[in-house]
Protein backbone atom coordinates (compact mmCIF):
# COMPACT_ATOMS: atom_id res chain seq x y z
CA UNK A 1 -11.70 -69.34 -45.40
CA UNK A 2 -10.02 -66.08 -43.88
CA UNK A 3 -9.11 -64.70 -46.60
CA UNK A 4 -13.14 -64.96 -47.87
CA UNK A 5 -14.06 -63.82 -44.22
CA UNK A 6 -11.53 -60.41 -44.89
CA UNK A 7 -12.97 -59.66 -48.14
CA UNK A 8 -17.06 -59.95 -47.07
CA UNK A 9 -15.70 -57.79 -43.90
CA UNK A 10 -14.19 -55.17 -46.36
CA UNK A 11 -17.22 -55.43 -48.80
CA UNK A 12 -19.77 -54.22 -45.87
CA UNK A 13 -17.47 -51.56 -44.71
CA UNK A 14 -17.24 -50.26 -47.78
CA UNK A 15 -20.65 -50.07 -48.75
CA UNK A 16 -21.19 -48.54 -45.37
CA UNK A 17 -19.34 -45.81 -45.69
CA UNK A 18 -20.50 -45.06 -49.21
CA UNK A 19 -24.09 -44.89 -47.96
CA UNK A 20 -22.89 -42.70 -45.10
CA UNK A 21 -20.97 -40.69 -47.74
CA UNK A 22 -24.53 -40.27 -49.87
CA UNK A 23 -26.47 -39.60 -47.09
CA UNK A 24 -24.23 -36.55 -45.49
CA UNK A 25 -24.81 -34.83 -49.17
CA UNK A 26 -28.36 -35.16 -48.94
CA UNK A 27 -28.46 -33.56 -45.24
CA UNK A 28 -26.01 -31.30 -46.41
CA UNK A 29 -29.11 -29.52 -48.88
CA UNK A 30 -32.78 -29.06 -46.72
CA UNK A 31 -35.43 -30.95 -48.45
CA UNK A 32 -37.53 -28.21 -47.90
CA UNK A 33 -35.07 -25.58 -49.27
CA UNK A 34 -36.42 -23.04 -52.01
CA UNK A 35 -35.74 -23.58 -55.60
CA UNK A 36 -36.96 -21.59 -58.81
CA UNK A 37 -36.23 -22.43 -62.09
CA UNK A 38 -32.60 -21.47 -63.50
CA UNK A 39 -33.34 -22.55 -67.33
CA UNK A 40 -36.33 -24.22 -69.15
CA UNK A 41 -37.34 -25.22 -72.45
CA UNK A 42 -40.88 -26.13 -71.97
CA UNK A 43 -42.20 -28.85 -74.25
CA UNK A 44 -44.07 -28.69 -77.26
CA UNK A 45 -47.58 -28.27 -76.96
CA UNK A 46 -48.00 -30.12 -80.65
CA UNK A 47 -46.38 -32.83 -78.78
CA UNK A 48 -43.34 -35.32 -80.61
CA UNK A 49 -40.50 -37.26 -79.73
CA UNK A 50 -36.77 -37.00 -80.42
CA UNK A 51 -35.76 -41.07 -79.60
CA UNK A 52 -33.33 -41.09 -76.17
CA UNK A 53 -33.01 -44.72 -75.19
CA UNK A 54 -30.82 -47.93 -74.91
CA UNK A 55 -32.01 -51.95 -74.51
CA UNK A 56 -30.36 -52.97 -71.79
CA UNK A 57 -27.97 -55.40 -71.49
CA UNK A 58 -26.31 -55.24 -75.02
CA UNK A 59 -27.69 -52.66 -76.77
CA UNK A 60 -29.36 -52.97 -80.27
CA UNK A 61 -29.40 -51.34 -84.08
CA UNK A 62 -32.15 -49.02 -82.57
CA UNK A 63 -30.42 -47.48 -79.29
CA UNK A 64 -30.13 -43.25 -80.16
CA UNK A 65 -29.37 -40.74 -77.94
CA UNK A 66 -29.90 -36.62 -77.17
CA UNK A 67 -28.05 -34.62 -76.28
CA UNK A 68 -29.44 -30.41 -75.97
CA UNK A 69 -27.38 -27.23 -74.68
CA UNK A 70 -27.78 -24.11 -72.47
CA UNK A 71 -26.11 -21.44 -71.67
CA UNK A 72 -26.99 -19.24 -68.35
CA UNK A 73 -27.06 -15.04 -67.83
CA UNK A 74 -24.97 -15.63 -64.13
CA UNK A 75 -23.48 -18.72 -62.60
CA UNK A 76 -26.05 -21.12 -60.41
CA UNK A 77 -25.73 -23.73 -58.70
CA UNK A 78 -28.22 -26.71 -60.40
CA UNK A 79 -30.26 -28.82 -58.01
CA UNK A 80 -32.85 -30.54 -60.16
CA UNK A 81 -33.76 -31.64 -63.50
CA UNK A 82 -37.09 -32.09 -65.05
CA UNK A 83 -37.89 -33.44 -68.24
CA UNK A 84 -41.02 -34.61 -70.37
CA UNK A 85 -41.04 -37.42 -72.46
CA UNK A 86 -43.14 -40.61 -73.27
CA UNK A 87 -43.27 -43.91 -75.31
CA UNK A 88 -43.56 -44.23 -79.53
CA UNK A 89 -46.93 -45.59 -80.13
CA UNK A 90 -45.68 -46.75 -83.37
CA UNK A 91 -43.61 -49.42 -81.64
CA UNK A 92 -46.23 -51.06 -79.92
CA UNK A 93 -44.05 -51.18 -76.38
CA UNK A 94 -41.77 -52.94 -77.56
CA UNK A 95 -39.26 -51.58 -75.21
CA UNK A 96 -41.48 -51.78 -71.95
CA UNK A 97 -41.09 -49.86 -68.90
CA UNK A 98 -38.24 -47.61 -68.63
CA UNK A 99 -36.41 -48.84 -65.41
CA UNK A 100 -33.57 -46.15 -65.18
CA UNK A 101 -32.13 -42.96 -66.72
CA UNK A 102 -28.89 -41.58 -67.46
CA UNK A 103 -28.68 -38.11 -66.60
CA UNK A 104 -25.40 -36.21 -67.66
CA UNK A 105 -24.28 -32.99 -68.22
CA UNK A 106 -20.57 -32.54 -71.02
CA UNK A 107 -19.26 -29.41 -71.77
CA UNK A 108 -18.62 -28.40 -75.49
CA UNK A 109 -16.16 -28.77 -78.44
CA UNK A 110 -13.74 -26.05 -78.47
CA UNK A 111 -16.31 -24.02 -81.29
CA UNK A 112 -19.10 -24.70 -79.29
CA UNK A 113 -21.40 -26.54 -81.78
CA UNK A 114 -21.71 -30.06 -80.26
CA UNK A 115 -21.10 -31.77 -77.04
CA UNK A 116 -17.31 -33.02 -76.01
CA UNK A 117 -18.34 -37.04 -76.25
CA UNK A 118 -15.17 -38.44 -76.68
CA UNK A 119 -14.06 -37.41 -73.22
CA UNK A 120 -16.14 -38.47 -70.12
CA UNK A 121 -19.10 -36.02 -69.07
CA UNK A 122 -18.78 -33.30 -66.73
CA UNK A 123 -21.42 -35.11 -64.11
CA UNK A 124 -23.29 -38.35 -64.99
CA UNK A 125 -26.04 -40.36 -62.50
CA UNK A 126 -28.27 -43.03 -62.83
CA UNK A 127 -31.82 -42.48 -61.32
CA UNK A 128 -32.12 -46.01 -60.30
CA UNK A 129 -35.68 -46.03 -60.93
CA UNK A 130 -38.12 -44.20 -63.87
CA UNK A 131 -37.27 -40.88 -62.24
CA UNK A 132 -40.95 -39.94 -60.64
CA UNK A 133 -42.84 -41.04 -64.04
CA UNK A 134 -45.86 -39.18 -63.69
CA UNK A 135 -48.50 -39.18 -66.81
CA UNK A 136 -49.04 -35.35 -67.73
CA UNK A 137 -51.44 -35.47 -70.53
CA UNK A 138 -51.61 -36.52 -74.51
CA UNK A 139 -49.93 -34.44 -77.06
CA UNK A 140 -50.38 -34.92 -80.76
CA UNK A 141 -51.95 -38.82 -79.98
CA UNK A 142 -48.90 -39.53 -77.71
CA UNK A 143 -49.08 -39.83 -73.86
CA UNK A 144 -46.44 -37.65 -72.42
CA UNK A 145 -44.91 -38.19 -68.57
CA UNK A 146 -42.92 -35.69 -66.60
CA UNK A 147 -39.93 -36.80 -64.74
CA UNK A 148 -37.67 -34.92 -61.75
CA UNK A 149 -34.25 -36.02 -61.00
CA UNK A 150 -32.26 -34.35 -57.87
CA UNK A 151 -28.49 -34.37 -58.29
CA UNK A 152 -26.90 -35.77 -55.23
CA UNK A 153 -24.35 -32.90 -55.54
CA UNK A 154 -25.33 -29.64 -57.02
CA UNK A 155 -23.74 -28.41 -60.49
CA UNK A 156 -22.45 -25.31 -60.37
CA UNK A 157 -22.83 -24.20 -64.08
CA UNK A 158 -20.95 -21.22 -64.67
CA UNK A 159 -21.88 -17.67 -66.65
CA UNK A 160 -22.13 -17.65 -70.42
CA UNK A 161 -20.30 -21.00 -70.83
CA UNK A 162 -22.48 -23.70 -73.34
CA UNK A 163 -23.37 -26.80 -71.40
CA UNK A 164 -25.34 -29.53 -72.27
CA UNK A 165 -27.70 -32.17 -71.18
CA UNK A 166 -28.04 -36.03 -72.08
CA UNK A 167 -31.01 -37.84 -70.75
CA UNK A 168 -31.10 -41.11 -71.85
CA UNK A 169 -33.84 -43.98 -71.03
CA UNK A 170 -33.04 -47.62 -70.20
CA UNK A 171 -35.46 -50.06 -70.93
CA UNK A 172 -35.37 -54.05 -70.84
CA UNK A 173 -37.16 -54.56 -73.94
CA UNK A 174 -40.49 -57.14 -74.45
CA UNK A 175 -40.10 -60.22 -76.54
CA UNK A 176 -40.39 -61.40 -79.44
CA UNK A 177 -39.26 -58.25 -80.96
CA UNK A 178 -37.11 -55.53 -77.90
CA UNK A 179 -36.88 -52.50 -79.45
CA UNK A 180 -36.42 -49.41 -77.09
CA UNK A 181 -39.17 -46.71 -77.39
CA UNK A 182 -38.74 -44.47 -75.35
CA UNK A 183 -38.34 -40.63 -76.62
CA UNK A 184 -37.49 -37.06 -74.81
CA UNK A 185 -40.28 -34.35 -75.86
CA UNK A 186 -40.02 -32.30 -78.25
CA UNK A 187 -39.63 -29.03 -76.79
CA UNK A 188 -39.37 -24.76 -77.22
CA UNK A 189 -37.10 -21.74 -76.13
CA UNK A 190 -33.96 -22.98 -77.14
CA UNK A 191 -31.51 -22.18 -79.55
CA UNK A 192 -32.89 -24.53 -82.14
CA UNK A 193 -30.52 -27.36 -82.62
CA UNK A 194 -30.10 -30.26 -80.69
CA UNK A 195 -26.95 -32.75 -80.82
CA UNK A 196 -27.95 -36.83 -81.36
CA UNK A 197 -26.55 -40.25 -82.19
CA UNK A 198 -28.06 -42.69 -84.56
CA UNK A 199 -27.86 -46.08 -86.05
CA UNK A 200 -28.33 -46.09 -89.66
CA UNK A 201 -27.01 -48.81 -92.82
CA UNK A 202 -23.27 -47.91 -92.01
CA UNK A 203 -23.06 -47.55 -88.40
CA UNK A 204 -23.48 -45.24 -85.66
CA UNK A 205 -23.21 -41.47 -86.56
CA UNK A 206 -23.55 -38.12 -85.00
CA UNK A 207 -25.66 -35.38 -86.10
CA UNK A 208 -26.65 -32.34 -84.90
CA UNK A 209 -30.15 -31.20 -86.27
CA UNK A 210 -32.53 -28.67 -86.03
CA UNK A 211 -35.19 -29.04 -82.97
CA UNK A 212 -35.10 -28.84 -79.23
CA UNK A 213 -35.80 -30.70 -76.52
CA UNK A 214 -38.11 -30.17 -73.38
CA UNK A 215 -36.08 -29.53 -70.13
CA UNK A 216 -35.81 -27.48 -67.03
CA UNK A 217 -33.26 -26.45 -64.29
CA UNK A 218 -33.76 -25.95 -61.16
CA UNK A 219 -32.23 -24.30 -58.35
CA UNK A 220 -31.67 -22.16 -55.37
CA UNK A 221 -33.48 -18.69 -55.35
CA UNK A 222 -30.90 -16.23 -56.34
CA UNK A 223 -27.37 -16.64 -58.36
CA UNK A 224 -23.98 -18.02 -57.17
CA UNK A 225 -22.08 -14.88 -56.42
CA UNK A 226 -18.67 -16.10 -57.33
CA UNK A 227 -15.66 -14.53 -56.68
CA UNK A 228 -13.79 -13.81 -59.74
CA UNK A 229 -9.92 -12.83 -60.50
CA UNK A 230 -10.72 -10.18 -62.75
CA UNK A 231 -7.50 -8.68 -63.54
CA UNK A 232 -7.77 -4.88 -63.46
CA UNK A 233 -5.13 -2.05 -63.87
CA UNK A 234 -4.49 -0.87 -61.10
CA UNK A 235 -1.76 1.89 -60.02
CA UNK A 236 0.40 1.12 -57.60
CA UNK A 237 3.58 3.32 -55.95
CA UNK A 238 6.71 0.61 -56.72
CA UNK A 239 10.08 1.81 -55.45
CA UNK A 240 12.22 1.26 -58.59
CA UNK A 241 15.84 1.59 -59.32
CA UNK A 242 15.85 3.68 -62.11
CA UNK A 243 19.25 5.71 -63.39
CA UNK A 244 18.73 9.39 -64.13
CA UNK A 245 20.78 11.96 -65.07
CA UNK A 246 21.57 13.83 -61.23
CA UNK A 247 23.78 16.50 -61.58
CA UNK A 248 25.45 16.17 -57.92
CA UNK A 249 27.84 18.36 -55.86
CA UNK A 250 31.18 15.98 -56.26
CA UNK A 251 34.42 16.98 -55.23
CA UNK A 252 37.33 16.28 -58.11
CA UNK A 253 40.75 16.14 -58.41
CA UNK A 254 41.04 18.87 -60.91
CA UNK A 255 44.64 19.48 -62.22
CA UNK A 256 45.49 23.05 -62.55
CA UNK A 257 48.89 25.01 -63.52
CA UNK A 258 49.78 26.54 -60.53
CA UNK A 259 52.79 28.10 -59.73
CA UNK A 260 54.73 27.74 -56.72
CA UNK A 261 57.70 28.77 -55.85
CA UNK A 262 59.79 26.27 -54.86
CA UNK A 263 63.27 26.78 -53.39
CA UNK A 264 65.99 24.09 -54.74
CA UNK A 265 69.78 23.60 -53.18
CA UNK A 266 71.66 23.60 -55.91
CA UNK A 267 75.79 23.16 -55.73
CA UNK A 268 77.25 25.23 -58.26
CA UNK A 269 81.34 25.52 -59.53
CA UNK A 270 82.73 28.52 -58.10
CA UNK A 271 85.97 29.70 -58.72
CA UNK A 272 89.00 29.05 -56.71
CA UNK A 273 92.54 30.56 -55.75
CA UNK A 274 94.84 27.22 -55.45
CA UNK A 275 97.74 27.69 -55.25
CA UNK A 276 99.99 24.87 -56.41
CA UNK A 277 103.96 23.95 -55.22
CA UNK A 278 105.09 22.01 -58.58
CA UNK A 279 108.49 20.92 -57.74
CA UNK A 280 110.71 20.53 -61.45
CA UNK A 281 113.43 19.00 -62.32
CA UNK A 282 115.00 21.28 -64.79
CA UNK A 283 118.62 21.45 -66.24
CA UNK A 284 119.33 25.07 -66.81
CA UNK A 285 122.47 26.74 -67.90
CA UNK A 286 121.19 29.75 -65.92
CA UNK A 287 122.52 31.01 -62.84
CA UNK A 288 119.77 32.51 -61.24
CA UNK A 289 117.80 31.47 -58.51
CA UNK A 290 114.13 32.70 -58.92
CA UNK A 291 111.78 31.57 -56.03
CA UNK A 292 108.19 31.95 -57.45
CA UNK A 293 105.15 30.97 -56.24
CA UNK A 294 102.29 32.40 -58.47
CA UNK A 295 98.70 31.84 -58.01
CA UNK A 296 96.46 31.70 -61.01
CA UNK A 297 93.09 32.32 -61.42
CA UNK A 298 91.17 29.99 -63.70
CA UNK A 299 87.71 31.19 -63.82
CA UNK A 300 85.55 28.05 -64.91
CA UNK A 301 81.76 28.21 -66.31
CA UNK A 302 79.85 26.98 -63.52
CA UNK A 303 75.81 27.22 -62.76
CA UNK A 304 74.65 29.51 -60.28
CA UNK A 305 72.24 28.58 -57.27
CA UNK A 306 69.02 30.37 -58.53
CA UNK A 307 66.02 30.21 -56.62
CA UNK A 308 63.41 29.10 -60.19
CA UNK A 309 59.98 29.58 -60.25
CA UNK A 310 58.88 26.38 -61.54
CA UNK A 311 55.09 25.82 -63.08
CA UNK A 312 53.60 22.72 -61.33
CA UNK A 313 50.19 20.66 -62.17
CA UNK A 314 49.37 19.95 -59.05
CA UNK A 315 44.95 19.52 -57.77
CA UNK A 316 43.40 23.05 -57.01
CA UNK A 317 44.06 24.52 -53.74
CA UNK A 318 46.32 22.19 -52.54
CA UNK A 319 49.62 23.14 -51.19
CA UNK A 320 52.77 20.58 -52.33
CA UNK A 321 56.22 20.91 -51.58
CA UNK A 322 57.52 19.05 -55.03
CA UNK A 323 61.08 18.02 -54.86
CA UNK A 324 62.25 19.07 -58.59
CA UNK A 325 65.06 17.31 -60.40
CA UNK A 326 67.48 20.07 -60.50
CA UNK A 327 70.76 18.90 -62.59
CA UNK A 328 73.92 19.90 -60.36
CA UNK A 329 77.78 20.49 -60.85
CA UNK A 330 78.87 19.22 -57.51
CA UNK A 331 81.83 21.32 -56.79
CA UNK A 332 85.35 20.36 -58.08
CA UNK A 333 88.87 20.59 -57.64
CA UNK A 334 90.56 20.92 -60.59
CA UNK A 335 94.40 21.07 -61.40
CA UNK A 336 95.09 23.55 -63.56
CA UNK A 337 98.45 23.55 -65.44
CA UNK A 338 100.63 26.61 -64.73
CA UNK A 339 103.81 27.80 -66.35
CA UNK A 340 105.92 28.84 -62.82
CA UNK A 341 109.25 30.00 -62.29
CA UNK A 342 110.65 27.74 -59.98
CA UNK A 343 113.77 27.53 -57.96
CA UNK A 344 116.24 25.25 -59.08
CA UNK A 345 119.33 23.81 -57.14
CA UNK A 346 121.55 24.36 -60.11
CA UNK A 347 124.69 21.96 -59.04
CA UNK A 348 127.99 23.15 -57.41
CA UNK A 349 130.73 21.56 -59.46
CA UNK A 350 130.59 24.75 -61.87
CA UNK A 351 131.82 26.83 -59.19
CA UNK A 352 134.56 24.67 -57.92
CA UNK A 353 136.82 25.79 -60.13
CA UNK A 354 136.63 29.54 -59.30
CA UNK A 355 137.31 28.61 -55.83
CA UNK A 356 140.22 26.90 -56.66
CA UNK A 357 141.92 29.64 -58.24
CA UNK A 358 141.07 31.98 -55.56
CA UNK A 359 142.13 29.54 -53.11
């Protein structure tokens, strides 16, 4: 029982804010606001029919629908929609009173020749009534009635793009034999063709065939002045990183030959009066005694400490001192071997003998 209470509760809360919802759009719009026609295709003064209608609830072999385009000069904003159309004396009423329309609005097939109808419609509303029937005259031996529908929300249809309009009729049929019967006018000012579905032997097909049918959109005075993103080409100053070829004031390292005089300690052999005590152990039968001490000179190839000017690469205008790798004889002493006359302690037991005999 609570759970039934909760759903009535939520039923009625819905549908109140739904009406609420309907009624804000309609106060959003002034009843009394201007409108002027945006597009028309006024009907056919030789009168006909194009068949638009469905037998409600199932349908039947005879059901066909219409389906006609336009195309508008700016974007507007659509309001209304009016339409002529009446009831195919041939059928006798068997269709009776239409008791509500369908009034849609698809866009196109990519190539533009038909309406998109195997996706849903752009817009689609029921009237919920015949729409205003009003009885407008007879044309060609048929009784013709205008209708006016205003679209709780207004279509904005936009600049050269192909639209197009289905207004379809649903009626409840009159035994014994419900046929619908209802038809839009055949109308002028279009582009000539007109998109439908039919029933024939082997089903349900779509055609699209050479007529038009009678409708008008309505509007507010004046077109929708719609901002656009047009791209344009436009020059702009951008900072941008871009490598050129700068010559620039850079200071180098530039190796030059510049000579510098650079002055090098350099040890050198020099010659060098050494004199020598050999001391010789040498028998002699001589009886002199000959004390010499002799000093030789050995003169010896040695290098000489030359100040060099020595060619250096060194950077431009910049002073080095550059130690150089100077090859040296570091100084020497060398023996030399020397013939000498030296003194000898010539033993005494040769002159004993002479003493004795002077003794």
């Amino acid at each position: 029982m609570l759970a039934k209470t909760i759903k009535t509760t939520l039923f009625f809360t819905t549908a109140l804010l739904v009406s609420f919802v309907y009624s804000s759009v309609a106060s959003a719009r002034p009843s009394n606001a201007p409108t002027a026609i945006v597009y028309s295709q006024p009907p056919n003064p030789s009168g006909g029919l194009y068949p638009s209608s469905y037998l409600t609830p199932n349908g039947s072999t005879d059901d066909a629908y219409v389906w006609d385009n336009f195309t508008l000069p700016s974007t507007y904003a659509i309001t209304d929609i009016q339409w002529r159309g009446g009831y195919d004396p041939l059928k006798f009423g068997s269709g009776g009173p239409v008791v509500d329309f369908i009034v849609a609005i698809y866009p196109s097939t990519a190539n533009g020749t038909q309406p998109d109808v195997v996706n849903p419609p752009l817009v689609q509303y029921h009237t919920s009534g015949n729409a205003g029937e009003t009885f407008a005259g007879m044309f060609g031996g048929i009784a013709m009635y205008d209708y006016q529908y205003t679209l709780p929300i207004p279509f904005t249809a936009t600049q050269a793009i192909k639209y197009w309009v289905q207004i379809e009729a649903i009626q409840l049929g009159v035994l014994p034999s419900p046929l619908p019967d209802w038809g839009i006018a055949v109308g002028t000012g279009g582009d000539g063709w007109y998109f439908r579905r039919i029933h024939v032997n082997v089903g349900d097909i779509y055609q699209i065939v050479p007529g038009d049918a009678a409708f008008t959109l309505l509007g507010p005075v004046g077109p929708i002045n719609t901002p656009t993103n047009t791209p344009t080409s436009t020059r702009t100053n951008t900072a941008t990183n871009t490598p050129a070829n700068t010559p620039t004031n850079t200071a180098t390292s530039t190796p030059t030959n510049t000579p510098t005089n650079t002055a090098t300690n350099t040890p050198t052999n020099t010659p060098t009066n050494t004199p020598t005590n050999t001391p010789t152990s040498t028998r002699t039968n001589t009886s002199t005694s000959t004390p010499t001490s002799t000093a030789t000179n050995t003169p010896t190839s040695t290098r000489t400490n030359t100040p060099t000017n020595t060619p250096i690469s060194t950077p431009a205008s910049t002073p080095t001192n550059t130690p150089t790798s100077t090859p040296t004889s570091a100084p020497t002493n060398t023996p030399t071997s020397t013939p000498t006359s030296t003194p000898t302690n010539t033993p005494l037991d040769i002159f004993l003998p002479l003493v004795s005999k002077f003794g």
